[in-house]
C-alpha atoms as a PDB file:
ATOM      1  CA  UNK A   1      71.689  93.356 160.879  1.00  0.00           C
ATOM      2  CA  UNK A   2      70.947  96.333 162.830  1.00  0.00           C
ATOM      3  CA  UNK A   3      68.766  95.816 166.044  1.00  0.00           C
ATOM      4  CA  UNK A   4      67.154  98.012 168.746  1.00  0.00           C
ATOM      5  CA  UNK A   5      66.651  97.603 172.312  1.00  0.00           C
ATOM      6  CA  UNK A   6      65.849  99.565 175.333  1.00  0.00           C
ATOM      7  CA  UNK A   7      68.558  99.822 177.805  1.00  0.00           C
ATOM      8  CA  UNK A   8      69.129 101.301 181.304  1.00  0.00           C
ATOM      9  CA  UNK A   9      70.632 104.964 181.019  1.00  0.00           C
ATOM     10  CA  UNK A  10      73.726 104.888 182.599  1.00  0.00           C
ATOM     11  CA  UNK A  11      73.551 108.300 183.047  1.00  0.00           C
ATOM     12  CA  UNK A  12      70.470 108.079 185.474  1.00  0.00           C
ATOM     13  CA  UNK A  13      71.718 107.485 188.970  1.00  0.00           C
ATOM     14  CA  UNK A  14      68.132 106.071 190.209  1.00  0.00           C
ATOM     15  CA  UNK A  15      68.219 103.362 187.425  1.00  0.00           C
ATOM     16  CA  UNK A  16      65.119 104.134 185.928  1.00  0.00           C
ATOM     17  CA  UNK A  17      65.404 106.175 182.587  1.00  0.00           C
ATOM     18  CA  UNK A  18      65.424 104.159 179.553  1.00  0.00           C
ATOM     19  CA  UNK A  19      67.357 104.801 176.624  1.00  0.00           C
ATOM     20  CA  UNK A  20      66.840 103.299 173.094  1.00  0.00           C
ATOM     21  CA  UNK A  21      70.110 102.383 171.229  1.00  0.00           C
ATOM     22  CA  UNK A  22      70.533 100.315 168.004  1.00  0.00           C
ATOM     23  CA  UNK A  23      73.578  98.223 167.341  1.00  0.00           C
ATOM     24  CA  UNK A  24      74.859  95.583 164.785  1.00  0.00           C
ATOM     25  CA  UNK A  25      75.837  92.506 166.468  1.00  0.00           C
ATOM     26  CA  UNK A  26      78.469  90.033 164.164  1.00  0.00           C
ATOM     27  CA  UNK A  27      79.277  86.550 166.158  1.00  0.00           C
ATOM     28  CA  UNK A  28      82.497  84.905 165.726  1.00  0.00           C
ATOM     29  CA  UNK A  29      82.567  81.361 163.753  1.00  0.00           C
ATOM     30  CA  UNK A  30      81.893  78.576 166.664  1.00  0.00           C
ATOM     31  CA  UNK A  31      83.712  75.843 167.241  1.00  0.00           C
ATOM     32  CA  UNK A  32      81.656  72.952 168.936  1.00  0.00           C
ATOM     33  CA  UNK A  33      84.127  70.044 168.679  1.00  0.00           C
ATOM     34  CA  UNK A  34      86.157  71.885 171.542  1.00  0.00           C
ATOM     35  CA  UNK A  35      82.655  74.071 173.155  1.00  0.00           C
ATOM     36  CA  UNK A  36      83.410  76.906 171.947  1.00  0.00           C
ATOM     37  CA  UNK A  37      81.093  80.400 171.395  1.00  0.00           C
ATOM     38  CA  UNK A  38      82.872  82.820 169.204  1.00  0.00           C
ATOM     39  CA  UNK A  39      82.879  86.513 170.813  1.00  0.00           C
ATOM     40  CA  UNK A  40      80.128  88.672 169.968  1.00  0.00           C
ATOM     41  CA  UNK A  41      81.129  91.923 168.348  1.00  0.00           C
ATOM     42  CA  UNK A  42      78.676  95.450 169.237  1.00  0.00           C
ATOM     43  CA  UNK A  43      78.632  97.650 166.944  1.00  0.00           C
ATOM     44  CA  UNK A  44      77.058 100.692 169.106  1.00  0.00           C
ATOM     45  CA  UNK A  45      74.990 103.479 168.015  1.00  0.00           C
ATOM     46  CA  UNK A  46      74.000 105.775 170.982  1.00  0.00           C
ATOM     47  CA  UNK A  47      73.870 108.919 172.704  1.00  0.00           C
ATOM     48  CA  UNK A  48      77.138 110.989 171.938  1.00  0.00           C
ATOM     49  CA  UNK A  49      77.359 112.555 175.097  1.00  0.00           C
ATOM     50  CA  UNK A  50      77.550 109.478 176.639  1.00  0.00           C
ATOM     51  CA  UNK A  51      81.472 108.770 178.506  1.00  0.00           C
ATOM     52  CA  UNK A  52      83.388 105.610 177.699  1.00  0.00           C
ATOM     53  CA  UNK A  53      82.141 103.830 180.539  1.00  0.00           C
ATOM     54  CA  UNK A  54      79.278 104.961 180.399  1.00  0.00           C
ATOM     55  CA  UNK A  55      78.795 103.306 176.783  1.00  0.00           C
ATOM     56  CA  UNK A  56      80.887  99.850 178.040  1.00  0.00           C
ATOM     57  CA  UNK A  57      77.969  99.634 180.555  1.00  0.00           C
ATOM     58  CA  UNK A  58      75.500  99.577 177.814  1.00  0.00           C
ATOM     59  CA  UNK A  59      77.516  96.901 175.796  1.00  0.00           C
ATOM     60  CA  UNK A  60      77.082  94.737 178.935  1.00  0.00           C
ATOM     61  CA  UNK A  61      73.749  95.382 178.863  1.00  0.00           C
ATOM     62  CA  UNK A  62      73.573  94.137 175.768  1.00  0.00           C
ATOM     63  CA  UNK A  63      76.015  91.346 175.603  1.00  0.00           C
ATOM     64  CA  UNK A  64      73.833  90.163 179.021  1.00  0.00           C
ATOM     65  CA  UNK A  65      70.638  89.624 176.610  1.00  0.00           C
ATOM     66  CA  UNK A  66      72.401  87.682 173.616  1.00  0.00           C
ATOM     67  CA  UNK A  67      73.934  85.560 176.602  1.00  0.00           C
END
């Protein structure tokens, strides 16, 4: 499922440009008997002049609001 969220631009050194990105999110199978929460795989679409850390700080973003 494809979703959409505003997200700081990394690229803005003041913090205060917003960027819109979608992404497909897949969660891993739980396992509650031991408390486990499967990883949550991003599938980011974004930017392409955007660096490598640049889009890592966006996952984080993102992995921060499906916490």
């Amino acid at each position: 499922m494809t979703h959409r969220m505003l997200v700081l631009d990394p690229r803005d050194p003041d913090e205060w440009d917003r960027i819109e990105v979608e992404y497909d999110a897949r969660r891993e199978r739980d396992d509650p008997s031991v408390g486990y929460r499967g990883p949550l795989h991003i599938k980011l679409d974004a930017p392409r002049d955007l660096t490598a850390a640049q889009l890592a700080d966006i996952e984080q973003q993102i992995l921060a609001r499906h916490l």
